[in-house]
Protein backbone atom coordinates (compact mmCIF):
# COMPACT_ATOMS: atom_id res chain seq x y z
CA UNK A 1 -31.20 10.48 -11.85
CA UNK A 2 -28.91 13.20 -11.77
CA UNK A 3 -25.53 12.53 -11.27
CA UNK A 4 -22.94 13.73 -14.00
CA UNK A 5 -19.49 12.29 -14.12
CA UNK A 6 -16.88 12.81 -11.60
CA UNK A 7 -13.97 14.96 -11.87
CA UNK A 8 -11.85 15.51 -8.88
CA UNK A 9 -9.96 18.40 -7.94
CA UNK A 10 -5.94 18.96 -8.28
CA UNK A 11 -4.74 18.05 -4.78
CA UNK A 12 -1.10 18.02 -4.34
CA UNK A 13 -0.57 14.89 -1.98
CA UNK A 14 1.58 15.24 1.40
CA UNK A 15 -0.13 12.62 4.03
CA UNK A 16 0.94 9.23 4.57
CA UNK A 17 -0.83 7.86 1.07
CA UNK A 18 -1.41 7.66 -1.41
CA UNK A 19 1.38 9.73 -2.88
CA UNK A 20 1.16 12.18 -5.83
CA UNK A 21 0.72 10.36 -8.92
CA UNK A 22 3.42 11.08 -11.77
CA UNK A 23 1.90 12.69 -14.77
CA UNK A 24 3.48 9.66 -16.74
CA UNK A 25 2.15 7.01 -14.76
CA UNK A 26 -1.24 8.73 -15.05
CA UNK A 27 -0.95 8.75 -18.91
CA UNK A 28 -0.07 4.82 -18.62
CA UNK A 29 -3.46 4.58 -16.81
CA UNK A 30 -5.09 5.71 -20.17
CA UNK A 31 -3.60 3.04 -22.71
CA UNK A 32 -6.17 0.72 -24.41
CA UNK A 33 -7.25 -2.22 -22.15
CA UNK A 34 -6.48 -6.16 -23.41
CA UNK A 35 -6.73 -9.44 -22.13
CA UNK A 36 -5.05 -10.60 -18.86
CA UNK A 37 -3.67 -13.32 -20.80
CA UNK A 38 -2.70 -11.78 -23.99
CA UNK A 39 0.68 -12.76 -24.81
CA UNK A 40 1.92 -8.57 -24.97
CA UNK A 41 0.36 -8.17 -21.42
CA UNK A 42 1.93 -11.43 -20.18
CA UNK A 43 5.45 -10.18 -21.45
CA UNK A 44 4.80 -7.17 -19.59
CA UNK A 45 4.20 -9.28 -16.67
CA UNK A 46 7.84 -10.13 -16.95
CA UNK A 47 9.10 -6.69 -17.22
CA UNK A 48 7.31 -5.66 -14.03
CA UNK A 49 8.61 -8.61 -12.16
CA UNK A 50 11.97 -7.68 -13.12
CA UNK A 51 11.41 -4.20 -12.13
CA UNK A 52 10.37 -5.07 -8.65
CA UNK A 53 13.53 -7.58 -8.75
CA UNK A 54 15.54 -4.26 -9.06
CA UNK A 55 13.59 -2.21 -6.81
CA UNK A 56 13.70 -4.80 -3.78
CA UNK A 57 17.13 -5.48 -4.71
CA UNK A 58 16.75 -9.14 -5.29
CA UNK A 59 16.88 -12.12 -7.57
CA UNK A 60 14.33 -13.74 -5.71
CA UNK A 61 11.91 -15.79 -8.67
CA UNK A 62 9.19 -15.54 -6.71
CA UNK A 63 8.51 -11.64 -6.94
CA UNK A 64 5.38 -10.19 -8.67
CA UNK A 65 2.43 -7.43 -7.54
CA UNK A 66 -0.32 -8.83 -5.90
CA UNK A 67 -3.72 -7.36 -7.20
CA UNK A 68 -4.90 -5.77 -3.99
CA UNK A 69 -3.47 -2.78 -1.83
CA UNK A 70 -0.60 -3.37 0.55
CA UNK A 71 -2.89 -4.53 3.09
CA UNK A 72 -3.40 -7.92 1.24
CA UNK A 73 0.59 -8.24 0.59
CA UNK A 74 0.28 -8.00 4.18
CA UNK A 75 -1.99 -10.97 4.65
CA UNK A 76 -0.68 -12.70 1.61
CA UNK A 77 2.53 -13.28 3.03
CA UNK A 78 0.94 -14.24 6.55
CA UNK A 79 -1.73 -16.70 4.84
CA UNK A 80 1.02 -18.49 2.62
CA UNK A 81 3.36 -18.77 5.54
CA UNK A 82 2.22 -19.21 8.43
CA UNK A 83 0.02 -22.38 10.02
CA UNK A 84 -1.43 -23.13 13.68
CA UNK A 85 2.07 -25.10 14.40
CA UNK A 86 4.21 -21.84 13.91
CA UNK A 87 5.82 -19.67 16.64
CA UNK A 88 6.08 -15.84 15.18
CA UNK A 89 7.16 -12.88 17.17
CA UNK A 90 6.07 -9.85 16.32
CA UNK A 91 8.05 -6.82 16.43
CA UNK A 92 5.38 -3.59 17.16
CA UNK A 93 5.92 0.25 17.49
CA UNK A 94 2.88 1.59 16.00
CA UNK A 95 -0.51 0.88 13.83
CA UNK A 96 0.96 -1.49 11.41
CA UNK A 97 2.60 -3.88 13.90
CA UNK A 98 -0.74 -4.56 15.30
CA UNK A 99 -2.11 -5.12 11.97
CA UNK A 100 0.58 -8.07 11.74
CA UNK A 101 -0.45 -9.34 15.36
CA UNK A 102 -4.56 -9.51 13.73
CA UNK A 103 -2.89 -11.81 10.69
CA UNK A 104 -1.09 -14.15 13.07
CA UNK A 105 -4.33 -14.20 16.06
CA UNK A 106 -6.50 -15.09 12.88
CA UNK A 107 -4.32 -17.82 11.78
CA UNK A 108 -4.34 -19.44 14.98
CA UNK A 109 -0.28 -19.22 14.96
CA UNK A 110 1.10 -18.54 18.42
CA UNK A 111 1.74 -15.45 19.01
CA UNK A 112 4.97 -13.48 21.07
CA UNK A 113 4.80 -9.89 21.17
CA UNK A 114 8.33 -7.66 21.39
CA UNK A 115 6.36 -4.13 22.61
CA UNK A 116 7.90 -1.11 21.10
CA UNK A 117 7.81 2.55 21.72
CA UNK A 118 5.60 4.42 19.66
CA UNK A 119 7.31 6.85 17.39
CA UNK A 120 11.00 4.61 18.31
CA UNK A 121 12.52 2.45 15.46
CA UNK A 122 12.45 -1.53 17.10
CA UNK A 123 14.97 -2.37 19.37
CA UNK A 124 17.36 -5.08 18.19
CA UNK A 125 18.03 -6.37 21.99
CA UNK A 126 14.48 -6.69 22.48
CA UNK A 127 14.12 -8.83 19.63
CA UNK A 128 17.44 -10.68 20.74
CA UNK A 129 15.35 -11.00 24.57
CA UNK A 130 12.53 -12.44 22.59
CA UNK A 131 13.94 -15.36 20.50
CA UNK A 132 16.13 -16.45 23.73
CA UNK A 133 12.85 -16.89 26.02
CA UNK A 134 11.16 -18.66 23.32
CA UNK A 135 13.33 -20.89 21.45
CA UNK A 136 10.20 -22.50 19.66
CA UNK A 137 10.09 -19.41 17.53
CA UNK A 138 10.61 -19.93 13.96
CA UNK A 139 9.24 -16.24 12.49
CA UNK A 140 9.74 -12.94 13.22
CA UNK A 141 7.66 -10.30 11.81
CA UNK A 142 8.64 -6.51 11.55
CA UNK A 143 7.56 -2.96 9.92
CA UNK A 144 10.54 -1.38 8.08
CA UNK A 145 9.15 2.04 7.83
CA UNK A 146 6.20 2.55 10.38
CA UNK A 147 3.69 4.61 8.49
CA UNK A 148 1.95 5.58 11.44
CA UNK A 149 4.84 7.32 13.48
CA UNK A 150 7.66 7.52 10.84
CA UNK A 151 10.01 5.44 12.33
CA UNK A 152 12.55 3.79 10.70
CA UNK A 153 13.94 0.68 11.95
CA UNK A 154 17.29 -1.19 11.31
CA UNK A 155 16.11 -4.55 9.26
CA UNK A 156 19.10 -5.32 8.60
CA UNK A 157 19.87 -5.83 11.96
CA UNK A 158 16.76 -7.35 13.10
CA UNK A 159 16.83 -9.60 10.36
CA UNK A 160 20.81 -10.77 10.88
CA UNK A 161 18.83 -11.65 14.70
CA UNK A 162 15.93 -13.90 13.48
CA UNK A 163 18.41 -16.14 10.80
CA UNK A 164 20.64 -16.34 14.24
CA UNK A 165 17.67 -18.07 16.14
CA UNK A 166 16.85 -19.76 13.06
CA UNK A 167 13.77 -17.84 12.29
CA UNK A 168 12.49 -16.76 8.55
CA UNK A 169 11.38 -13.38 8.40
CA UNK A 170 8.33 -11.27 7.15
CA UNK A 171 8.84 -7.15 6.60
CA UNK A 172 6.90 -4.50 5.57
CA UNK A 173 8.20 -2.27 3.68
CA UNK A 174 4.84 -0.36 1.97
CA UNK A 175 6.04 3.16 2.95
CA UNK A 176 10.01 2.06 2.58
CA UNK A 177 10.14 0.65 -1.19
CA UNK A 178 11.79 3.47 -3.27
CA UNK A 179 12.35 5.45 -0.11
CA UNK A 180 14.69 4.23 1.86
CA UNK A 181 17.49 1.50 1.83
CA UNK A 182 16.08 -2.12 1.35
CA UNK A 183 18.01 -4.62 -0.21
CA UNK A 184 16.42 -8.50 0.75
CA UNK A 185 19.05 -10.37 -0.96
CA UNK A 186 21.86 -8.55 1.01
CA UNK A 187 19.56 -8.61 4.59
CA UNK A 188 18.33 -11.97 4.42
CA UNK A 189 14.68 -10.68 4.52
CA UNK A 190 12.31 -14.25 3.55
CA UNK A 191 9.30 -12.63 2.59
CA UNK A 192 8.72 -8.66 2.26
CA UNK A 193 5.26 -6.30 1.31
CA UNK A 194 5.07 -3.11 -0.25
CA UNK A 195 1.76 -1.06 -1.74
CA UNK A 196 1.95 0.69 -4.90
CA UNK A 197 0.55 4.08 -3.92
CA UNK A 198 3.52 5.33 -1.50
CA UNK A 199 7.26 5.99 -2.94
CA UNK A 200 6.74 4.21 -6.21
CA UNK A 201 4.15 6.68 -6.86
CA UNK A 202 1.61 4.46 -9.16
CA UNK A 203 -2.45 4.67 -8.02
CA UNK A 204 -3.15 2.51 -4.86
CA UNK A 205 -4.15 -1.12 -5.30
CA UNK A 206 -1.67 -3.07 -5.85
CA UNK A 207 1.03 -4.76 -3.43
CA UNK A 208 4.37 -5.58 -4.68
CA UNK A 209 5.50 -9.30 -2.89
CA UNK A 210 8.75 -11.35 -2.83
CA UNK A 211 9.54 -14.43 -0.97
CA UNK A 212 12.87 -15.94 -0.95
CA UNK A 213 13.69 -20.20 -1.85
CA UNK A 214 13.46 -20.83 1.61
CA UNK A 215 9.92 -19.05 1.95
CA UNK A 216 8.92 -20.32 -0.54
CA UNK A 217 9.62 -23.96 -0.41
CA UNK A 218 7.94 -23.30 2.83
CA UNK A 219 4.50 -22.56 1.14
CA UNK A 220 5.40 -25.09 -1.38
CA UNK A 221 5.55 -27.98 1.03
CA UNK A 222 2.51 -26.55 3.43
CA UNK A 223 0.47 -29.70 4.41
CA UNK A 224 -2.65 -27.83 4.88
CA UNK A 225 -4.45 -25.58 2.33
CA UNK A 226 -4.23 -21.27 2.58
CA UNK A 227 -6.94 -20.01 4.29
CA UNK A 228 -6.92 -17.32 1.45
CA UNK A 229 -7.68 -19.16 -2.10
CA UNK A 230 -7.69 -15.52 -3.59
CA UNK A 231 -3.85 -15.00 -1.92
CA UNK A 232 -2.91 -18.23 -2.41
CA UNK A 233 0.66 -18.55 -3.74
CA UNK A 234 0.55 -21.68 -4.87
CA UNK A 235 -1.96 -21.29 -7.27
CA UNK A 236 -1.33 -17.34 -8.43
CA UNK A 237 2.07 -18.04 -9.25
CA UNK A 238 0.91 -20.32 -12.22
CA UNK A 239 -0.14 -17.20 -13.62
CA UNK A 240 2.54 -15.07 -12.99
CA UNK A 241 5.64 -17.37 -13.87
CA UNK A 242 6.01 -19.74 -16.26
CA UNK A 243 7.26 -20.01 -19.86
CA UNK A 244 4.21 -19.66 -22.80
CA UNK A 245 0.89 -20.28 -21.98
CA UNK A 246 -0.23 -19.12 -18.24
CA UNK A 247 -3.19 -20.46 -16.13
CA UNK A 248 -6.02 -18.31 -15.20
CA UNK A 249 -6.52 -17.45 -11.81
CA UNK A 250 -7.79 -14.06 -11.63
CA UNK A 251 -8.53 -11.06 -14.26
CA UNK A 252 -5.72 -9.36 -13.46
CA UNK A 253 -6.41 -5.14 -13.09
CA UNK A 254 -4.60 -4.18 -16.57
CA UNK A 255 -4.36 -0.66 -16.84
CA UNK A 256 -3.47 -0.52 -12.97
CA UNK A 257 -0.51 -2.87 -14.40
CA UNK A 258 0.35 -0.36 -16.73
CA UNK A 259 0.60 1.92 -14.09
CA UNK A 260 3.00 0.21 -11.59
CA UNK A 261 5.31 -1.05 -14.82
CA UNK A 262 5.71 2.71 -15.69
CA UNK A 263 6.18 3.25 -12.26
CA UNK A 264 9.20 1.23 -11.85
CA UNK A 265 10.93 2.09 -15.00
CA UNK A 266 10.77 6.01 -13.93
CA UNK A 267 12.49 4.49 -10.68
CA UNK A 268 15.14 1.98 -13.02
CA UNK A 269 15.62 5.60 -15.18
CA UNK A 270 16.28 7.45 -12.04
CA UNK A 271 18.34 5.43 -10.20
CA UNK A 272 17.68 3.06 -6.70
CA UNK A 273 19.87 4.79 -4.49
CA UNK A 274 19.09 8.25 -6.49
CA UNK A 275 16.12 7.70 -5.52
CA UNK A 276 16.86 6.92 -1.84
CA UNK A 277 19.10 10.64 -1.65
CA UNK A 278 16.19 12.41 -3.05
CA UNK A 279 14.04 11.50 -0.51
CA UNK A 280 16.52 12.15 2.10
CA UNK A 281 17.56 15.90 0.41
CA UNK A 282 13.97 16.68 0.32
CA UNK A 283 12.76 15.24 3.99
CA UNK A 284 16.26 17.62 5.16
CA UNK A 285 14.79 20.93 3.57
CA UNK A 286 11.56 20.51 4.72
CA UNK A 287 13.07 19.45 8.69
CA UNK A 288 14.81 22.87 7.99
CA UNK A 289 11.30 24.95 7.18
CA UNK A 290 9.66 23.24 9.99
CA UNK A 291 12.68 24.09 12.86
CA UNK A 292 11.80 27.70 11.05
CA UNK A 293 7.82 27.29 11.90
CA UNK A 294 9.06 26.27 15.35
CA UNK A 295 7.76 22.29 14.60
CA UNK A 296 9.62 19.50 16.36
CA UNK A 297 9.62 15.99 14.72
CA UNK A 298 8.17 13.31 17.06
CA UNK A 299 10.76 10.33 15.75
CA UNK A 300 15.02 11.40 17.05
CA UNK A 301 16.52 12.46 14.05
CA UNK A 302 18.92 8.65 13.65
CA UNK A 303 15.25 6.80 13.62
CA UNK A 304 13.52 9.12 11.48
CA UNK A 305 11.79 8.37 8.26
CA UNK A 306 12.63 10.58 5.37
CA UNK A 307 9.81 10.09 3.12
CA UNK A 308 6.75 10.37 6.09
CA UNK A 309 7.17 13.02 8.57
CA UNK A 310 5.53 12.73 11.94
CA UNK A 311 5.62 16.09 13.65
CA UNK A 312 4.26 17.87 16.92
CA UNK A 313 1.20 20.08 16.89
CA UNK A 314 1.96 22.74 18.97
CA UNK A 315 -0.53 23.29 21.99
CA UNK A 316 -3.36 25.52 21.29
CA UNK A 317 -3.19 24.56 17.52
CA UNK A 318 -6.60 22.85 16.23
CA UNK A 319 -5.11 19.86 14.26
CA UNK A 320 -8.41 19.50 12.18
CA UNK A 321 -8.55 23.04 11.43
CA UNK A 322 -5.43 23.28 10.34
CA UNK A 323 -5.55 20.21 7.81
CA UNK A 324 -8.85 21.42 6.69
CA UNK A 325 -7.28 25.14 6.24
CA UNK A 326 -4.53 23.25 4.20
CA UNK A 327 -6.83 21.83 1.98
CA UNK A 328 -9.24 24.11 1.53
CA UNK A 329 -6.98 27.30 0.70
CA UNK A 330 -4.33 25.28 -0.78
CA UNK A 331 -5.44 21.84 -2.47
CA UNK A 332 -2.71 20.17 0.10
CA UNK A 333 -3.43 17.15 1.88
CA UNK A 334 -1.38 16.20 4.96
CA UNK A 335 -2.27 13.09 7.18
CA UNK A 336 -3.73 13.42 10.93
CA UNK A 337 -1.88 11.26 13.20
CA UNK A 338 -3.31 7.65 14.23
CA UNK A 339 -3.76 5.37 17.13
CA UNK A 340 -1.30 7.02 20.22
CA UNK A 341 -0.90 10.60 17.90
CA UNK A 342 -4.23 11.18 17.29
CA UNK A 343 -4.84 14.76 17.48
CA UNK A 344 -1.40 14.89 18.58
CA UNK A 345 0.75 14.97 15.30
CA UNK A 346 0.35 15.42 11.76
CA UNK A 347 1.92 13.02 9.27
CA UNK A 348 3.54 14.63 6.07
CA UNK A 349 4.45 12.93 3.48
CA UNK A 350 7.30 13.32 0.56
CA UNK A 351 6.92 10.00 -1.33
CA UNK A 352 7.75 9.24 -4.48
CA UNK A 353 6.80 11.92 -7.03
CA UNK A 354 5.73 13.87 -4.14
CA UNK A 355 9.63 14.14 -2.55
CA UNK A 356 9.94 17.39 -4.81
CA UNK A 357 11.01 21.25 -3.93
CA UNK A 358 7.94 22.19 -5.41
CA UNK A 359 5.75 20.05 -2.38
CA UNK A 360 8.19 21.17 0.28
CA UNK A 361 7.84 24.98 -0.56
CA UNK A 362 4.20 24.77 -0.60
CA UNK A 363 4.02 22.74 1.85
CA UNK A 364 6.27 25.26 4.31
CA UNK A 365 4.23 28.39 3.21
CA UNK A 366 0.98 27.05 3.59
CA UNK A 367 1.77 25.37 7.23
CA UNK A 368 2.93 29.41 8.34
CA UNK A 369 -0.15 31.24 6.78
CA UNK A 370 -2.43 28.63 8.74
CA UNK A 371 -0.32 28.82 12.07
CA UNK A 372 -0.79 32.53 12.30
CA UNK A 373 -2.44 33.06 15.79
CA UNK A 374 -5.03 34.83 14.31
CA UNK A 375 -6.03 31.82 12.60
CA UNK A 376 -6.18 29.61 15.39
C-alpha cells in the first residue's frame, strides 16, 4: 500500500457546519490523552458542565455533552423522554423539524404535526391551535434556530404556550447555542440540544444536553426501559455526576473533551451576550455586502438568523458552480440549500469563530468575482 498520511487543506468555513475551528481549541485537541476516569479528567468533567450551565443559561444539574454529534442530543432527549403513552406536537418549518417527527414515529409516541412555512420562524397561534384541539398533548417539540432555512423562532414564546397547556418541552438549539439569545431557566425550556461544531466553534461530535427537574424526574420515574442503552440517561449520568469515584459507562472521547472545555471558556472569557452582538454585528455587515451584490435573504429580516444566512440565487446563476468556484479559487466553503431550497439558496454561515470581519470580507469579494456574468 500506498497511502501517506492525510493533511487537509486551509478552508475557511462559511456553510451551515461545522464552523471554523479556533486556533486554541485546535491546540487543546493536541494535549496528551488520559483515562476517562482519571480523577484530573473527571474534574474537568465538572468544569465543562459548568460551562454549558453558563452557556445555556441555566442551573439545571442535569447538563453535560453527550459523546455523539447533535443528531444524538437530538434522539437522546426523544429516547429518555418520550414513551408510546405520550402525546407530542411537533412544531416544523424546515429539515430539522422533520428529523424530530422520525424520533417521535420511531418511538411509537403519537404524533400532532403544527406545519410551518419553510424559511418562516413558527407561529405561536398555530402552536396555541394545536394544544386546544388536542388536549391529550403533554410535549411540544420545536427548532430554535432552523439550520436549514435560517429561521429564527420565538422560544420563548412557544415555550410560555406548551407550560400553559401543561406540556414539557424539547428545543433544538444546535445552530442557536452561542449565537443567539437562549436562556432555559428564564423560558421554561425542559429539555434542549445543541452540537459542538456550530457557534461554540469546537470539532463536531459532541452534543451539549440539559434537562430540567421536571424532565428529568420524568426519565427518572419511566416504567419502561430507553430504547437507546448508549443514550440512556439514567445510566450515563452515573458517570457524569456524582461526588469521587464515577461508574463506567462509555470511554468517553478525551481530547474531543478538551476541545469543547476550551471552547466554552473562550465563550465565559468573551462574554454570553458579547457573544450574541458579535454575531448579530457581523450577520449586519455581511446583509450589507450582499444588498451590494444585489442578494436578497430568503428569511424577513425580524425572523432571520444571524449566525446562518439563507439567501436567493439569482436566476441564471449555477448554484454548484458557484460553490465549487468558491472553493476552489478561494478555500471558502458555503452550504447549498436543502430539502424545499435545493438549488434554490445558498446557506452561509458566521458561527462562532467564523462570525469575524475577516470571513465576511472574503466572503463578499469572493461571492462578486464568481457572480461576474462572464463566469456564469
Amino acid at each position: 500500500m500506498t497511502i501517506q498520511s492525510f493533511f487537509p487543506p486551509q478552508r475557511t468555513l462559511m456553510g451551515p457546519g461545522p464552523s471554523d475551528v479556533s486556533p486554541r481549541v485546535l491546540s487543546a485537541l493536541a494535549r496528551p490523552t488520559i483515562g476517562h476516569l482519571d480523577p484530573c479528567f473527571i474534574g474537568m468533567m465538572d468544569e465543562i458542565k459548568e460551562l454549558l450551565q453558563y452557556a445555556f443559561q441555566t442551573k439545571n444539574k442535569f447538563t453535560m455533552a453527550v459523546s455523539a454529534p447533535g443528531s444524538a442530543g437530538m434522539e437522546t432527549c426523544f429516547v429518555n423522554l418520550l414513551t408510546v403513552n405520550d402525546t407530542v406536537v411537533v412544531c416544523v418549518n424546515g429539515l430539522f423539524g422533520l428529523r424530530m417527527i422520525e424520533n417521535v414515529n420511531r418511538i411509537g409516541a403519537k404524533l400532532v404535526v403544527v406545519e410551518g412555512e419553510w424559511g418562516r420562524a413558527v407561529q405561536p397561534s398555530a402552536l396555541e391551535a394545536a394544544l386546544q384541539a388536542n388536549p391529550q398533548a403533554n410535549f411540544v417539540a420545536f427548532v430554535h434556530a432552523e439550520t436549514s432555512t435560517g429561521a429564527l423562532s420565538d422560544a420563548k414564546a412557544l415555550c410560555a404556550i406548551a407550560k400553559q397547556y401543561d406540556c414539557l418541552t424539547i428545543v433544538d438549539a444546535v445552530t442557536s447555542l452561542g449565537g443567539v439569545e437562549l436562556r432555559v431557566d428564564e423560558w421554561q425550556i425542559d429539555a434542549v440540544y445543541s452540537g459542538s461544531q456550530k457557534c461554540l466553534s469546537c470539532v463536531p461530535g459532541l452534543s451539549p444536553v440539559s434537562f430540567s427537574d421536571k424532565a428529568a424526574a420524568v426519565i427518572q420515574n419511566r416504567s419502561t426501559a430507553v430504547q437507546s442503552w448508549f443514550l440512556d440517561q439514567t445510566l450515563v449520568m452515573g458517570y457524569w455526576s456524582g461526588a469521587g469515584k464515577r461508574s463506567y459507562h462509555h470511554t468517553a472521547p478525551v481530547n474531543s473533551l478538551y476541545a469543547l472545555h476550551e471552547s466554552l471558556v473562550i465563550l465565559q472569557n468573551e462574554g454570553l451576550e458579547n457573544s450574541w452582538a458579535r454575531h448579530k454585528a457581523m450577520h449586519d455587515k455581511l446583509s450589507a455586502g450582499l444588498s451590494d451584490l444585489g442578494l436578497d435573504f430568503i428569511v424577513p429580516e425580524s425572523e432571520r438568523l444571524p449566525q446562518l444566512n439563507a439567501v436567493t440565487i439569482p436566476q441564471g446563476v449555477d448554484d454548484a458552480k458557484v460553490r465549487h468556484f468558491l472553493l476552489n479559487e478561494y478555500n471558502l466553503e458555503i452550504g447549498a440549500g436543502l430539502g424545499a431550497f435545493a438549488g434554490k439558496a445558498w446557506r452561509i454561515g458566521l458561527m462562532g469563530y467564523a462570525a469575524r470581519n475577516e470571513n465576511v470580507v472574503l466572503c463578499l469579494a469572493a461571492l462578486k468575482e464568481a457572480l461576474k456574468p462572464e463566469r456564469q
